[in-house]
Structures are given as C-alpha cells and as structure tokens.
C-alpha atoms as a PDB file:
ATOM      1  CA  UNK A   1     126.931  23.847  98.814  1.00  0.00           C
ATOM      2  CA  UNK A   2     125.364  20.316 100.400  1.00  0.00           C
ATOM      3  CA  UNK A   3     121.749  19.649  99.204  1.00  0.00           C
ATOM      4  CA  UNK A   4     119.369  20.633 101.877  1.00  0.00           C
ATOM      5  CA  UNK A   5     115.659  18.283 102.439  1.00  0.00           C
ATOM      6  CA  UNK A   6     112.553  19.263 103.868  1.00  0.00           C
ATOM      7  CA  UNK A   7     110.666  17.000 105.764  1.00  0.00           C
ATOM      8  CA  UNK A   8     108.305  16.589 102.977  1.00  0.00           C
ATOM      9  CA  UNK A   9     111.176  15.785 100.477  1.00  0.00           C
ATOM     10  CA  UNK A  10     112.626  13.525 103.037  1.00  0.00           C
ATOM     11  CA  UNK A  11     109.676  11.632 103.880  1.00  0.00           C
ATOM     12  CA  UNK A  12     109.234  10.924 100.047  1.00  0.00           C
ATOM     13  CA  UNK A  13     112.753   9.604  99.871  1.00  0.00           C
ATOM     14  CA  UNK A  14     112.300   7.449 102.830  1.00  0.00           C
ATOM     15  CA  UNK A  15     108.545   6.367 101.454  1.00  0.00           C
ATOM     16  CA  UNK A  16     107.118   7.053 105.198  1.00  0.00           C
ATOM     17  CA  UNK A  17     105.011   9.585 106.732  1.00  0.00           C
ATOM     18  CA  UNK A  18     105.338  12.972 107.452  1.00  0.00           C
ATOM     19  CA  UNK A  19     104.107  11.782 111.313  1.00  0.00           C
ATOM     20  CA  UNK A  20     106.721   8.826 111.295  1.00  0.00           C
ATOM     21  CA  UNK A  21     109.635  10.738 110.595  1.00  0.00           C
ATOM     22  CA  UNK A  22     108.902  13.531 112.637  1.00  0.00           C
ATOM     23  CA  UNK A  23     108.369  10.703 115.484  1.00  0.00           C
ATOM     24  CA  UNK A  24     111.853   8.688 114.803  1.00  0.00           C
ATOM     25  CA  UNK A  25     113.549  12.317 115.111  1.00  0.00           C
ATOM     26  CA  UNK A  26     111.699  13.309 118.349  1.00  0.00           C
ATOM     27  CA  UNK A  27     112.698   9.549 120.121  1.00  0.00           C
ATOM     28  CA  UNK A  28     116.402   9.893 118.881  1.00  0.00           C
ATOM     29  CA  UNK A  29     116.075   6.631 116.533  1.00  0.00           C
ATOM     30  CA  UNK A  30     115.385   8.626 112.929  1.00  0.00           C
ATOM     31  CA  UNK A  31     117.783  10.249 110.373  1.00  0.00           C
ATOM     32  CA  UNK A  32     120.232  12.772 111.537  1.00  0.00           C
ATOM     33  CA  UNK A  33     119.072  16.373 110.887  1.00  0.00           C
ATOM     34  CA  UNK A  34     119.701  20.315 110.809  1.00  0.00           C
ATOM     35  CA  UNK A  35     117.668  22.558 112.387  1.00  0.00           C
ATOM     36  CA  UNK A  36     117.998  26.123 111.226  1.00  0.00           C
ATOM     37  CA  UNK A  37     116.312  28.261 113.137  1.00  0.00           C
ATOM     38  CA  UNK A  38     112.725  26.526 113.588  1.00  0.00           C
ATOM     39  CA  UNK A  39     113.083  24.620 110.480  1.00  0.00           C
ATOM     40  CA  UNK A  40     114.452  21.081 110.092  1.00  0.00           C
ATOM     41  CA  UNK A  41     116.542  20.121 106.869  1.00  0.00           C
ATOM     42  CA  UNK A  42     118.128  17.225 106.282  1.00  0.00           C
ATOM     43  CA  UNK A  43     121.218  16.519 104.189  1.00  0.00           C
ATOM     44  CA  UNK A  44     121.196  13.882 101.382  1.00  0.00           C
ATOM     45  CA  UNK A  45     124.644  12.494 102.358  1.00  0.00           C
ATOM     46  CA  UNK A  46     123.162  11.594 105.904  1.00  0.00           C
ATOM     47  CA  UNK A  47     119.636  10.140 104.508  1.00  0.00           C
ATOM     48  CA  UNK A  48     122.348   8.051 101.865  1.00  0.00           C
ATOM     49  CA  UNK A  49     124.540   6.823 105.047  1.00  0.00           C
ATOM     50  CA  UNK A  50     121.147   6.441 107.380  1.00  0.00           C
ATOM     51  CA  UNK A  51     119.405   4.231 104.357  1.00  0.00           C
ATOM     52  CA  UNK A  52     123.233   2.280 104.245  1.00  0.00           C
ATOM     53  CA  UNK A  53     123.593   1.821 107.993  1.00  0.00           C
ATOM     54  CA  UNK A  54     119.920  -0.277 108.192  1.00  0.00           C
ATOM     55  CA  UNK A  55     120.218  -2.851 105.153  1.00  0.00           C
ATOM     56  CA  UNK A  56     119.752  -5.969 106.311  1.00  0.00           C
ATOM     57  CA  UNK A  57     119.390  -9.568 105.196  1.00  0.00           C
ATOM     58  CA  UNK A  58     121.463 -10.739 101.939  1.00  0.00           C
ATOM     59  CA  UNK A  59     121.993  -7.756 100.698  1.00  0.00           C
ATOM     60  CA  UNK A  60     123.853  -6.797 104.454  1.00  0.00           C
ATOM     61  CA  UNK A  61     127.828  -7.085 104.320  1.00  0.00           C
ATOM     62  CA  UNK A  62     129.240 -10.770 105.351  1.00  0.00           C
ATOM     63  CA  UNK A  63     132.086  -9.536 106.691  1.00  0.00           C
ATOM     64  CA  UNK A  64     130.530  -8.422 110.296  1.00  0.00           C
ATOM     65  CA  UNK A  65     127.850 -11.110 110.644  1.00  0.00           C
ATOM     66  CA  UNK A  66     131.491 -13.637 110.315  1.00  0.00           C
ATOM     67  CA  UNK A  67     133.411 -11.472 112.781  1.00  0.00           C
ATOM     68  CA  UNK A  68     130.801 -12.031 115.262  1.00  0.00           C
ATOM     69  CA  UNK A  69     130.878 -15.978 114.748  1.00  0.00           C
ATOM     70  CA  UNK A  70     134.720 -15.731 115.504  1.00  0.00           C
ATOM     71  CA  UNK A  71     134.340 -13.472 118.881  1.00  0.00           C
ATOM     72  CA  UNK A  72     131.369 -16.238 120.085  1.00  0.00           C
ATOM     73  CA  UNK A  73     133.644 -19.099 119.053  1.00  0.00           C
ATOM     74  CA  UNK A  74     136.340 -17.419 121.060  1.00  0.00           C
ATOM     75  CA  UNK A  75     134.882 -16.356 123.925  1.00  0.00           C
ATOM     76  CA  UNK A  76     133.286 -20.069 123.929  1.00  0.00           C
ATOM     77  CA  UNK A  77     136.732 -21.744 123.501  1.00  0.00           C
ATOM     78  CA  UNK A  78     138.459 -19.741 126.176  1.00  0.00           C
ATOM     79  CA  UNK A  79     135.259 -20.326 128.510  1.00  0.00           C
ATOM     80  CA  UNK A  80     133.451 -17.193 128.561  1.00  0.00           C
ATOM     81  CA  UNK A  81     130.442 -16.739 128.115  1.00  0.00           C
ATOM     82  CA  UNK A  82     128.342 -16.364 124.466  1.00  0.00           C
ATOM     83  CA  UNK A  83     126.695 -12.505 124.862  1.00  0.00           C
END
C-alpha cells in the first residue's frame, strides 16, 4: 500500500508552513494531494516528483534549457519571432 502524509508530515518534508502549504493547495500551485473524506493526505511519490519538477539552476537538466536555444535559433532563422 502507497505511504500516505499528513499535512504536518508534509510540511516537514517540504521545510514550510503548515499555512503555506495549505495556501499553494487552495491557489492550485502546491503539491498534488488526496482528500479522503475531510482529510488531506499526500503521497510520497507525488511530494518526490513535485520536489523533482521545481529544481532549478545547475543542478536543473541541460538537456531542455539547450532544446529551447535550438527552437529560438530556429524560429529566428526562418523569421519568426523569439517567444
């Protein structure tokens, strides 16, 4: 059975506030969740992938920050226009 979070656990994880995540998950922008019932759990797999999705700087991937150099030089060759 997947490892269930409370807020509290998740929080501590995360290093934020109990008011911050419950915030993020009320404007849509937070880590995904379960409710069950009136409670809200969240699984460790999606905290994992949430943490993964928001690393940036060195430590990001090169691969996509290079893709989007191509598509600009592209689109600039070909005369579009640079988004």
């Amino acid at each position: 059975m997947e490892q269930l979070l409370t807020t509290l656990e998740t929080a501590q994880l995360l290093r934020c506030s109990l008011r911050t995540l419950d915030r993020e998950r009320a404007d849509g922008r937070g880590c995904p969740f379960v409710r069950i019932g009136g409670r809200i759990r969240y699984r460790r797999r999606d905290i994992e992938a949430f943490i993964a999705a928001n690393v940036r700087g060195h430590a990001a991937s090169a691969v996509p920050a290079q893709s989007h150099r191509r598509r600009l030089s592209k689109q600039t060759a070909h005369g579009g226009a640079a988004p």
